[in-house]
PDB file of N, CA and C in Angstrom:
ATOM      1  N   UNK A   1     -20.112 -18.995 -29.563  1.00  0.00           N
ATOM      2  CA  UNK A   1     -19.065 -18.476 -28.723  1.00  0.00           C
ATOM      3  C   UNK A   1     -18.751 -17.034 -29.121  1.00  0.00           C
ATOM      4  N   UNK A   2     -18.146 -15.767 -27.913  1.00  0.00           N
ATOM      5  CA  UNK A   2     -18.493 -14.736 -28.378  1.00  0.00           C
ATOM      6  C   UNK A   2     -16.724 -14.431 -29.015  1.00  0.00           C
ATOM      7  N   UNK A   3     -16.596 -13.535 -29.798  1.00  0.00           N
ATOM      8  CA  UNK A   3     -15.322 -13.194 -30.282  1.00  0.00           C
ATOM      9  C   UNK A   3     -14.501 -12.897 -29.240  1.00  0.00           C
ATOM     10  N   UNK A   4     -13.380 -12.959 -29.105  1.00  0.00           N
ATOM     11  CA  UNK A   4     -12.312 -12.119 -28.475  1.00  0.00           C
ATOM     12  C   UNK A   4     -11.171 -11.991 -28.998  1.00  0.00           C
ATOM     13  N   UNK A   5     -10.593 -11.078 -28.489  1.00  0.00           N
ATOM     14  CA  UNK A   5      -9.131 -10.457 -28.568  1.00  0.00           C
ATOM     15  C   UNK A   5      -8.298 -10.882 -27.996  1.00  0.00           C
ATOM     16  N   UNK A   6      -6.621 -10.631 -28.349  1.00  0.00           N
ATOM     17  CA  UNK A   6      -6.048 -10.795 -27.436  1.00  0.00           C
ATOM     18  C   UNK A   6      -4.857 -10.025 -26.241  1.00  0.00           C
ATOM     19  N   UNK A   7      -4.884  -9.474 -25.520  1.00  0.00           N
ATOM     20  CA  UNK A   7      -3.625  -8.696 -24.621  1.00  0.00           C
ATOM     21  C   UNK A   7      -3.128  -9.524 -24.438  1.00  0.00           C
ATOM     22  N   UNK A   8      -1.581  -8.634 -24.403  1.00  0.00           N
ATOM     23  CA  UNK A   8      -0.292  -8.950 -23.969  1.00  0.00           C
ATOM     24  C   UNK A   8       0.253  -8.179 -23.333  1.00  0.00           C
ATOM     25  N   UNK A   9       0.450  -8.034 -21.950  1.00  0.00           N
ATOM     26  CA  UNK A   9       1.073  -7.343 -21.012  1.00  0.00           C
ATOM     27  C   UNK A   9       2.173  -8.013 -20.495  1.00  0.00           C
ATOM     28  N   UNK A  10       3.047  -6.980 -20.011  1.00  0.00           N
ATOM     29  CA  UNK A  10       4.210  -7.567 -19.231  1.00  0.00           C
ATOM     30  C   UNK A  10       4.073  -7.264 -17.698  1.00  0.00           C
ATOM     31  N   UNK A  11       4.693  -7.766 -17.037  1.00  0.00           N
ATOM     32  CA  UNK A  11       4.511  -7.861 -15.598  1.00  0.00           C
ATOM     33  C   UNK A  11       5.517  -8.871 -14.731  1.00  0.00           C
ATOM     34  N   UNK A  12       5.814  -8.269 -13.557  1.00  0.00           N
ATOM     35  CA  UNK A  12       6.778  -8.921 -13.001  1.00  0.00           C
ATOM     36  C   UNK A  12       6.486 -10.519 -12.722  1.00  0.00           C
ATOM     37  N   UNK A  13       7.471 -11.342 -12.943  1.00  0.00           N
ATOM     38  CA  UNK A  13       7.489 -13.244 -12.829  1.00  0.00           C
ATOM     39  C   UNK A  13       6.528 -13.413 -11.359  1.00  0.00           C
ATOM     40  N   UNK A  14       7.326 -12.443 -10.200  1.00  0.00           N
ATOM     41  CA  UNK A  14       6.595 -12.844  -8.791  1.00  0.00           C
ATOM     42  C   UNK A  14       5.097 -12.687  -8.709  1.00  0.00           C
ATOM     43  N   UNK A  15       4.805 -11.511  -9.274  1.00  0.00           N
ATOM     44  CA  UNK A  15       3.316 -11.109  -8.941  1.00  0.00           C
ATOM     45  C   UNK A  15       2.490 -11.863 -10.008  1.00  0.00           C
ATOM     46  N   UNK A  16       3.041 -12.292 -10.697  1.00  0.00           N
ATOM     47  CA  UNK A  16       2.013 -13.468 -11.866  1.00  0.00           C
ATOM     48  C   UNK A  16       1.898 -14.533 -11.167  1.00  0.00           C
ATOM     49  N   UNK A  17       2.899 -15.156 -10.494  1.00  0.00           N
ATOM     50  CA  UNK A  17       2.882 -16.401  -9.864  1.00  0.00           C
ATOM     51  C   UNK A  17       2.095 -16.428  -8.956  1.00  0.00           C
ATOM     52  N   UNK A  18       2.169 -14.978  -7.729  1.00  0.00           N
ATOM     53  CA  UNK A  18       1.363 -14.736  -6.985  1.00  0.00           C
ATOM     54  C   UNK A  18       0.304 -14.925  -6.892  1.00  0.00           C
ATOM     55  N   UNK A  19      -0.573 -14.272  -8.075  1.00  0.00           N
ATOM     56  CA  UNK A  19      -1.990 -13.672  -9.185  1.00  0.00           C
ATOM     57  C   UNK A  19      -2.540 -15.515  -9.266  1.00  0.00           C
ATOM     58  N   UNK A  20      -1.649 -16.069  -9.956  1.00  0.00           N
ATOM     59  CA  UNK A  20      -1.907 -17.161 -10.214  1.00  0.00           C
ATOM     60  C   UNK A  20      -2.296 -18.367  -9.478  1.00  0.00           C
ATOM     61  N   UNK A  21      -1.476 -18.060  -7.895  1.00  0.00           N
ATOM     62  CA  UNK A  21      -2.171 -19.424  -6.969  1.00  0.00           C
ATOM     63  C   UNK A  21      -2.946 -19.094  -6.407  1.00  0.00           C
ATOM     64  N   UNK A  22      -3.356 -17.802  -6.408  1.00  0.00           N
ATOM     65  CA  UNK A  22      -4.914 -16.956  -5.553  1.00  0.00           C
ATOM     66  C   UNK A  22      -6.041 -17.450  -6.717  1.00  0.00           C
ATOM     67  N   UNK A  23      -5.530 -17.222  -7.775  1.00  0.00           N
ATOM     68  CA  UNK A  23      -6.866 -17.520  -8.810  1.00  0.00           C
ATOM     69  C   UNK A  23      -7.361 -19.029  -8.896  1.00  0.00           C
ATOM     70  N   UNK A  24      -6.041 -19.423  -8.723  1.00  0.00           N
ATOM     71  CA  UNK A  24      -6.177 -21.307  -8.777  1.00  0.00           C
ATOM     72  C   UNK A  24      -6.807 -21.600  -8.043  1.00  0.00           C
ATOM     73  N   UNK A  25      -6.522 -20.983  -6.524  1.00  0.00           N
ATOM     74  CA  UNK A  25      -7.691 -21.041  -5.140  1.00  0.00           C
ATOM     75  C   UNK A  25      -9.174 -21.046  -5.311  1.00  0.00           C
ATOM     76  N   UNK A  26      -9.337 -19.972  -6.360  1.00  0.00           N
ATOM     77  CA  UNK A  26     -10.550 -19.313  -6.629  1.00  0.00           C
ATOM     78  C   UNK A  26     -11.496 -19.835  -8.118  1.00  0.00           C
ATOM     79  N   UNK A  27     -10.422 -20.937  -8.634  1.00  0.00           N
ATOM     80  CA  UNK A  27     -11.004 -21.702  -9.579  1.00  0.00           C
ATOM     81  C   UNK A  27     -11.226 -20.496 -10.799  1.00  0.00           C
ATOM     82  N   UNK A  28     -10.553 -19.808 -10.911  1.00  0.00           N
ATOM     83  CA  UNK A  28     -10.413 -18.761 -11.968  1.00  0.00           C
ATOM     84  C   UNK A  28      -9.740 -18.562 -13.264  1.00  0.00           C
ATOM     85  N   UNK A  29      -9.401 -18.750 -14.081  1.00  0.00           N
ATOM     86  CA  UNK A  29      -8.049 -18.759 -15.181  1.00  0.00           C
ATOM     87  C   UNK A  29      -8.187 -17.362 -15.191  1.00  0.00           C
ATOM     88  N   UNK A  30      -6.695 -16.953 -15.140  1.00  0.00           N
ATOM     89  CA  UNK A  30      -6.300 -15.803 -15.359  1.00  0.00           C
ATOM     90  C   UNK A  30      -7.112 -15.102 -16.603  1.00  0.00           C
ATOM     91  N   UNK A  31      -7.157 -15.489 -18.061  1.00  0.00           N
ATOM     92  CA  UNK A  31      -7.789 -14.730 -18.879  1.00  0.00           C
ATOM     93  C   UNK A  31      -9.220 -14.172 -18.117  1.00  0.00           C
ATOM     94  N   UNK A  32     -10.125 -15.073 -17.889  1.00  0.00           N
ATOM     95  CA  UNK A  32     -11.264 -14.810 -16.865  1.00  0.00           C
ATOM     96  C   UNK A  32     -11.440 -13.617 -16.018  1.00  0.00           C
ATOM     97  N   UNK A  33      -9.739 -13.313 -15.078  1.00  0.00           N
ATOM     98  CA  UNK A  33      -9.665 -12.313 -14.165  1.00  0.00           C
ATOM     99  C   UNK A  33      -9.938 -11.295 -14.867  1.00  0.00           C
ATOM    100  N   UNK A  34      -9.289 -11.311 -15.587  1.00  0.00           N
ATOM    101  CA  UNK A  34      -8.543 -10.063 -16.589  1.00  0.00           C
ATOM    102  C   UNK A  34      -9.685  -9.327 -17.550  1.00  0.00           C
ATOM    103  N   UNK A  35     -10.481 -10.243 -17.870  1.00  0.00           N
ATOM    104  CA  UNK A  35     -11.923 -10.076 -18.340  1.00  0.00           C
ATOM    105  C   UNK A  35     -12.990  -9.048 -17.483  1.00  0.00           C
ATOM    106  N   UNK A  36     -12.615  -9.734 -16.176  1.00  0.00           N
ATOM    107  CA  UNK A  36     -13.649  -9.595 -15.007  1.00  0.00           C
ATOM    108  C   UNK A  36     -13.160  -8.215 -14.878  1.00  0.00           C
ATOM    109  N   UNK A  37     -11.548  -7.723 -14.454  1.00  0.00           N
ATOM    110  CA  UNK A  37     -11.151  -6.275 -14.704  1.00  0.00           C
ATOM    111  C   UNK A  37     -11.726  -5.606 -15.158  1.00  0.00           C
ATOM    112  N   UNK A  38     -11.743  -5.918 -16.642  1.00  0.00           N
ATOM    113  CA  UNK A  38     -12.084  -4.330 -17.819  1.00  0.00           C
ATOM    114  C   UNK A  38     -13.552  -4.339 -17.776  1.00  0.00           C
ATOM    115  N   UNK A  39     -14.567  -5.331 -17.617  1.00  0.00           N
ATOM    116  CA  UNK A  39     -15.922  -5.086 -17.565  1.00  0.00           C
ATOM    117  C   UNK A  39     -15.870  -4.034 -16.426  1.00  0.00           C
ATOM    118  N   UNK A  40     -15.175  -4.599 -15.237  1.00  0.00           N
ATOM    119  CA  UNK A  40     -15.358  -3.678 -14.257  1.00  0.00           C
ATOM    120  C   UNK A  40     -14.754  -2.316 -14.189  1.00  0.00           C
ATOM    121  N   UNK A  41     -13.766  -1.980 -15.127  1.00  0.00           N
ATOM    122  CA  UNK A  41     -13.350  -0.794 -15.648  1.00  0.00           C
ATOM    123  C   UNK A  41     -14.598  -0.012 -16.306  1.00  0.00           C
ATOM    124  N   UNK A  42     -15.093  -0.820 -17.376  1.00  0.00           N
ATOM    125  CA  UNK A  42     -16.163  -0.219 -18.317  1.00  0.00           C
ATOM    126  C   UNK A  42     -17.648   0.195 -17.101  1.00  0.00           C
ATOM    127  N   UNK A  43     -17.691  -0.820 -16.876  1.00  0.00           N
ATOM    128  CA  UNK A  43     -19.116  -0.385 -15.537  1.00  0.00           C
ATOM    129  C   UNK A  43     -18.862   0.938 -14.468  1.00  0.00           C
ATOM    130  N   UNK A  44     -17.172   0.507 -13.935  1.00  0.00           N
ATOM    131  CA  UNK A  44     -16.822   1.839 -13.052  1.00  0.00           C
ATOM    132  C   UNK A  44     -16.614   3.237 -13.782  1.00  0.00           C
ATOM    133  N   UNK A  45     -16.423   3.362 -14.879  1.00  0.00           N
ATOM    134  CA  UNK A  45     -16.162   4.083 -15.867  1.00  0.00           C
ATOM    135  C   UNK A  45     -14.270   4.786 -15.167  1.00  0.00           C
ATOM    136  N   UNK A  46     -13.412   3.798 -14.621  1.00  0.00           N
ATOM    137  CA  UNK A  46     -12.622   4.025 -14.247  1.00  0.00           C
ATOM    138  C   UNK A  46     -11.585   2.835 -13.395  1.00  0.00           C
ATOM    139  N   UNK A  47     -10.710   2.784 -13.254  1.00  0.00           N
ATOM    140  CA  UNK A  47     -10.067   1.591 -12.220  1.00  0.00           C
ATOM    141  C   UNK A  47     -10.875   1.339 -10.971  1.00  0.00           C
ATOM    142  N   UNK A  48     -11.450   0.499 -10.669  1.00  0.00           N
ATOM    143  CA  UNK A  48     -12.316  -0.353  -9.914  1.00  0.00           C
ATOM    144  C   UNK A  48     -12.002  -0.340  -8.522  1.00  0.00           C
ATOM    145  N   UNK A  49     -10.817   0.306  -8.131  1.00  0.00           N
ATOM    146  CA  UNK A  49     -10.825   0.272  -6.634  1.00  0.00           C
ATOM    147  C   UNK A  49      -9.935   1.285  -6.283  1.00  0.00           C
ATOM    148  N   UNK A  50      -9.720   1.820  -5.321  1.00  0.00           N
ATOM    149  CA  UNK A  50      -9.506   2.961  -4.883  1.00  0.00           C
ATOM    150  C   UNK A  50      -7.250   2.847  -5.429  1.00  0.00           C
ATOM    151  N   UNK A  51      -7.379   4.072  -5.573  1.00  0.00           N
ATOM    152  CA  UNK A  51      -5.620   4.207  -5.912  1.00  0.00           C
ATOM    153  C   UNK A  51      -5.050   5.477  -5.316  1.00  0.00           C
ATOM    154  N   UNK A  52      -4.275   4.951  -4.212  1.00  0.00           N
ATOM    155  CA  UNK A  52      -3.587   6.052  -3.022  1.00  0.00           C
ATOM    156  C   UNK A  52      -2.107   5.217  -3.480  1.00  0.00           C
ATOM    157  N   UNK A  53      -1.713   6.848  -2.665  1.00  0.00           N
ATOM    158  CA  UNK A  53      -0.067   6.144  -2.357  1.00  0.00           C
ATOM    159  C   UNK A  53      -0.487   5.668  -0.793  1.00  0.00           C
ATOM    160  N   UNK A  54       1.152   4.934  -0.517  1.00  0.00           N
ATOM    161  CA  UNK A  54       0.980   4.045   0.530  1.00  0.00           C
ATOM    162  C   UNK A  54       0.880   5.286   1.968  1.00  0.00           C
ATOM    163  N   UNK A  55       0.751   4.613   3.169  1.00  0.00           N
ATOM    164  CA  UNK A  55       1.005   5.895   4.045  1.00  0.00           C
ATOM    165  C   UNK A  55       2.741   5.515   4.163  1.00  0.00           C
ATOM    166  N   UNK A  56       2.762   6.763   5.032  1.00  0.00           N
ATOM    167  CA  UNK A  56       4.099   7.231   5.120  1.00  0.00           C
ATOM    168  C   UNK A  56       4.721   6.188   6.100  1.00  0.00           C
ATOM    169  N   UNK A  57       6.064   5.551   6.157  1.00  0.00           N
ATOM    170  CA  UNK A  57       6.418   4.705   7.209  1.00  0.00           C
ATOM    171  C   UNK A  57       6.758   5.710   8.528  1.00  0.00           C
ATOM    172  N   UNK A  58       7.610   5.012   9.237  1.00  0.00           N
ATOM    173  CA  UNK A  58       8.085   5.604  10.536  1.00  0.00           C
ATOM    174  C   UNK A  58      10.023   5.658  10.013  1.00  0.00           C
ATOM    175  N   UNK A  59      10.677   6.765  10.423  1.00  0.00           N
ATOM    176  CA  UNK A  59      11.431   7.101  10.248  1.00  0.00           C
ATOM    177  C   UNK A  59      12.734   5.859  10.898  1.00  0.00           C
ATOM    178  N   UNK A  60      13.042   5.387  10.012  1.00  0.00           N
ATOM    179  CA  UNK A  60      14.364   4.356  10.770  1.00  0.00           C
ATOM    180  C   UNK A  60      15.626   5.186  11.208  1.00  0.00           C
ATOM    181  N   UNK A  61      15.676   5.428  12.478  1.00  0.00           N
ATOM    182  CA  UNK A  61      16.771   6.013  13.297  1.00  0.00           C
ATOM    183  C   UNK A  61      18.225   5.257  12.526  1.00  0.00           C
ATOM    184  N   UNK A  62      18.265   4.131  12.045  1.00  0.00           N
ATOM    185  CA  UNK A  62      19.463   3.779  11.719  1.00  0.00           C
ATOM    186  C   UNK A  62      20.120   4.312  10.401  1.00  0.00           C
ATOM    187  N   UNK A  63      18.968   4.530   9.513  1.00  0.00           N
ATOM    188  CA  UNK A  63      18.966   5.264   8.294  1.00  0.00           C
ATOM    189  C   UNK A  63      19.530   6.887   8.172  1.00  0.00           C
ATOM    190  N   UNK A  64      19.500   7.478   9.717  1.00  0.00           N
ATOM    191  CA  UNK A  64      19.256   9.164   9.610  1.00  0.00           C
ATOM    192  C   UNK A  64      20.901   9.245   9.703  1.00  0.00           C
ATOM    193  N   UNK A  65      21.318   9.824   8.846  1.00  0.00           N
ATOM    194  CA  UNK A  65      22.912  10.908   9.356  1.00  0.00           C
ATOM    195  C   UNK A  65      22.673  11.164  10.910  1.00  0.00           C
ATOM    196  N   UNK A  66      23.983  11.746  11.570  1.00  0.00           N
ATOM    197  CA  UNK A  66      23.843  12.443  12.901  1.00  0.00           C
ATOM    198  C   UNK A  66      23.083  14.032  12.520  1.00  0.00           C
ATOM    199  N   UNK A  67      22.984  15.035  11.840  1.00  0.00           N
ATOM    200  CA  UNK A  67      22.058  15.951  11.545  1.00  0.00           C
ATOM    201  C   UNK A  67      21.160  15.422  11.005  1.00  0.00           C
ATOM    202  N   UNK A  68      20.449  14.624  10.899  1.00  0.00           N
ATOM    203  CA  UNK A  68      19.327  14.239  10.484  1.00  0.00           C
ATOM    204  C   UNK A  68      18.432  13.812  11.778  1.00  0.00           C
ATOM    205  N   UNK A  69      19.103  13.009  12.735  1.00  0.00           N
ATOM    206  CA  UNK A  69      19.390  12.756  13.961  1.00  0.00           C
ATOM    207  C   UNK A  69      18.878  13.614  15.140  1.00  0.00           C
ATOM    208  N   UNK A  70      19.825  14.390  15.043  1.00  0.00           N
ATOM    209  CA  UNK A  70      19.796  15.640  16.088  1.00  0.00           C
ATOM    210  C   UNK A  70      18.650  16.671  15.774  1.00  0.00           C
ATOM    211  N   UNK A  71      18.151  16.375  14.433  1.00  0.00           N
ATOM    212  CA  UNK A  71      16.914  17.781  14.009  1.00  0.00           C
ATOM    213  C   UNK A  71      16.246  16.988  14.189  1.00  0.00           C
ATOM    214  N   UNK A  72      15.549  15.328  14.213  1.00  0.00           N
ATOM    215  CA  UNK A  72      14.223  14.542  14.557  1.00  0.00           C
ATOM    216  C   UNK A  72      14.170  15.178  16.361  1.00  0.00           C
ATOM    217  N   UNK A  73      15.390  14.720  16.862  1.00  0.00           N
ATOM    218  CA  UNK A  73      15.904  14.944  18.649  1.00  0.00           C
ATOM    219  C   UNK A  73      14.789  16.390  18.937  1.00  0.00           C
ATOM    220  N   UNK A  74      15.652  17.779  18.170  1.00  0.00           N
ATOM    221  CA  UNK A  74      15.362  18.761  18.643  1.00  0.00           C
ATOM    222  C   UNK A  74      13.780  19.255  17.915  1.00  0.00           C
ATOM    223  N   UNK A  75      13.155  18.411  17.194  1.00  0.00           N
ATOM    224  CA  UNK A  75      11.850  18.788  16.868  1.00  0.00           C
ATOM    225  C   UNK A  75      10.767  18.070  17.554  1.00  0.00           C
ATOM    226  N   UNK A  76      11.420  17.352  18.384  1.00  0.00           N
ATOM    227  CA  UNK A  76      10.253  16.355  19.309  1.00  0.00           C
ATOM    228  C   UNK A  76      10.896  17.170  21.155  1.00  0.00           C
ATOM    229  N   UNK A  77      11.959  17.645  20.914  1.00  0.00           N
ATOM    230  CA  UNK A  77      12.127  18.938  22.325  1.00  0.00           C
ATOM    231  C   UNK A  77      11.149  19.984  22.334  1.00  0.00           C
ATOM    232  N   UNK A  78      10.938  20.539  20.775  1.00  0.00           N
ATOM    233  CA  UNK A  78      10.322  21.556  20.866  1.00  0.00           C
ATOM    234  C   UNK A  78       8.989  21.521  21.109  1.00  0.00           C
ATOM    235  N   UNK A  79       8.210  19.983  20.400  1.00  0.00           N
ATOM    236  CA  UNK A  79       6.972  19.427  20.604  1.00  0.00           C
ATOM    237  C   UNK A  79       6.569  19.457  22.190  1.00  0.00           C
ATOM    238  N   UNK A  80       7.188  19.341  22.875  1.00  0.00           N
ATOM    239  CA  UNK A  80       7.591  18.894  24.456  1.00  0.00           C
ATOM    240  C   UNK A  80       7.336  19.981  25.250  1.00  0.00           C
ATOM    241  N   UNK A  81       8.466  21.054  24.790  1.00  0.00           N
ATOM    242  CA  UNK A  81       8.004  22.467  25.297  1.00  0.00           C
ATOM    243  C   UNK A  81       6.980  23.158  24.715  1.00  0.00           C
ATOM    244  N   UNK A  82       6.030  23.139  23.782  1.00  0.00           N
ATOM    245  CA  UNK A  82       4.642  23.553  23.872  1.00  0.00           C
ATOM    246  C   UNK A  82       4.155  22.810  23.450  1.00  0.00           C
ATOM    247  N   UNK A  83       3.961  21.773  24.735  1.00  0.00           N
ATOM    248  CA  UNK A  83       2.733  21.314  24.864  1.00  0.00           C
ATOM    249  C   UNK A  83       2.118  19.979  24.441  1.00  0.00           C
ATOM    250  N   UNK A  84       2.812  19.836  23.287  1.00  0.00           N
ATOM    251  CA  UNK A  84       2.223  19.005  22.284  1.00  0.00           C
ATOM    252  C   UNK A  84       2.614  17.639  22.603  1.00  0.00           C
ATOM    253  N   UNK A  85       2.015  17.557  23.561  1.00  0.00           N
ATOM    254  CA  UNK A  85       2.242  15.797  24.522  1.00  0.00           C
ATOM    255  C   UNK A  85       1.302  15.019  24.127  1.00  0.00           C
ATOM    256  N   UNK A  86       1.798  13.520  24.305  1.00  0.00           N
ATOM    257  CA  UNK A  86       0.446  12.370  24.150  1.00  0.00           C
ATOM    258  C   UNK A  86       1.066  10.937  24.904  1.00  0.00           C
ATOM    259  N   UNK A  87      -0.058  10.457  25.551  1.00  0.00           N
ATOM    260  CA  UNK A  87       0.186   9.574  26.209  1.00  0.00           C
ATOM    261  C   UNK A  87       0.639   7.992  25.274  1.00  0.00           C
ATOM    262  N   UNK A  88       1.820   7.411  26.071  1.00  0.00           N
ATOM    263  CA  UNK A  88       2.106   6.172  25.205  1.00  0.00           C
ATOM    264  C   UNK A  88       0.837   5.067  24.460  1.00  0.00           C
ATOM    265  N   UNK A  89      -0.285   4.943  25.351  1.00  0.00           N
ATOM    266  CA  UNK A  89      -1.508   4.537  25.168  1.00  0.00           C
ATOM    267  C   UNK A  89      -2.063   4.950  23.188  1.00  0.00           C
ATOM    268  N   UNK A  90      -1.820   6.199  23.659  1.00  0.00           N
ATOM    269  CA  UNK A  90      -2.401   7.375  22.616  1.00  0.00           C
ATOM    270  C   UNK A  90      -1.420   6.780  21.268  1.00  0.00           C
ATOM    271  N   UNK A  91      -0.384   7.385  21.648  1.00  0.00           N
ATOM    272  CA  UNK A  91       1.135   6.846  19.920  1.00  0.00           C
ATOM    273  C   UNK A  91       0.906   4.826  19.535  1.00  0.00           C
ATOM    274  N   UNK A  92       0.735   4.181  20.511  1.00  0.00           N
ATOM    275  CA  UNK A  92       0.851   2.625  20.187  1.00  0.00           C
ATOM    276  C   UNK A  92      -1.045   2.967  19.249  1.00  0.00           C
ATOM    277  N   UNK A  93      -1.920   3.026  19.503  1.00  0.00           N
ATOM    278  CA  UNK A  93      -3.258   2.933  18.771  1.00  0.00           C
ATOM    279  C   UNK A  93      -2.885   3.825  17.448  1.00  0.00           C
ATOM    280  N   UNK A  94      -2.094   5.315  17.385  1.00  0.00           N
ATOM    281  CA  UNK A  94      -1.612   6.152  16.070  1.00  0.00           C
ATOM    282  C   UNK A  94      -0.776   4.832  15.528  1.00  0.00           C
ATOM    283  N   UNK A  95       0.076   4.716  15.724  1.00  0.00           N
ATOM    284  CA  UNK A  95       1.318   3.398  15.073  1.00  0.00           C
ATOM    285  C   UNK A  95       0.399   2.209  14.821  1.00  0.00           C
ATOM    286  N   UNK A  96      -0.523   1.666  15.350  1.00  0.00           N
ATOM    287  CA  UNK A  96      -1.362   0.648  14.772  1.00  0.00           C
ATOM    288  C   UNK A  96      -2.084   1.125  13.538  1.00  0.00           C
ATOM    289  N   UNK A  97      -3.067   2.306  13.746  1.00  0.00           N
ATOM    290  CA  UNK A  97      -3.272   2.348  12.650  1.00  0.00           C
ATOM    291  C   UNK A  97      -2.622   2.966  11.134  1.00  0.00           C
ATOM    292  N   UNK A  98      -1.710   3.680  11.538  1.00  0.00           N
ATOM    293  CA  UNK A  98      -1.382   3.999  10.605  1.00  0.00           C
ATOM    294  C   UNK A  98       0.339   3.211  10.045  1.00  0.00           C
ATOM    295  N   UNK A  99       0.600   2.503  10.601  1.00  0.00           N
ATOM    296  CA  UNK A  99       1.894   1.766  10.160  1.00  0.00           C
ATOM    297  C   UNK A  99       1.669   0.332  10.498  1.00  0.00           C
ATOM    298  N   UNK A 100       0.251  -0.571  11.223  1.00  0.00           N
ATOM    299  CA  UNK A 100       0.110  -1.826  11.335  1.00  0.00           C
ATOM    300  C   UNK A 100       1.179  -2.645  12.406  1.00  0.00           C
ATOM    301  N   UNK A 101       1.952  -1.603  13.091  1.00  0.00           N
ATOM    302  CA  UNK A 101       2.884  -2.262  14.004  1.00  0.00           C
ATOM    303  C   UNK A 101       2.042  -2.197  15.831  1.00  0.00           C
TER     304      UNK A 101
END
């Protein structure tokens, strides 16, 4: 049997539990995953899958002050007067992909 070590990380209760009934699915013990990680760290010579921030949401009108409000208002007037139109067709396929709604 080969030697090992041991980590101890901390991590939030939800996302362990989470971690944990996906792996159970997958007939995995967590040490196993965690294994499977750092080889794949050492092989990628780096974190194994891509690391972005999230995209940007859509602005919640309920959230904005009234000047916060009135400058979204008058920067989609100005969009309007030059030019810078798009058909509803066009914004529902932008909002799918980039916010999943």
């Amino acid at each position: 049997m080969a030697r090992t070590s041991n980590i101890f990380a901390r991590v939030e209760p939800g996302i362990k539990e989470q971690a944990e009934e996906v792996l159970d699915q997958l007939g995995i013990p967590m040490s196993n995953a965690i294994g499977m990680f750092l080889r794949q760290v050492v092989l990628q010579r780096g974190i194994p899958f891509e690391m972005k921030l999230p995209a940007s949401t859509p602005i919640a009108m309920g959230s904005l002050t009234k000047e916060q409000f009135d400058s979204e208002i008058n920067k989609g007037l100005s969009d309007i007067k030059a030019g810078k139109v798009h058909t509803a067709d066009f914004i529902e396929e932008e909002m799918k992909r980039d916010f999943g709604v």
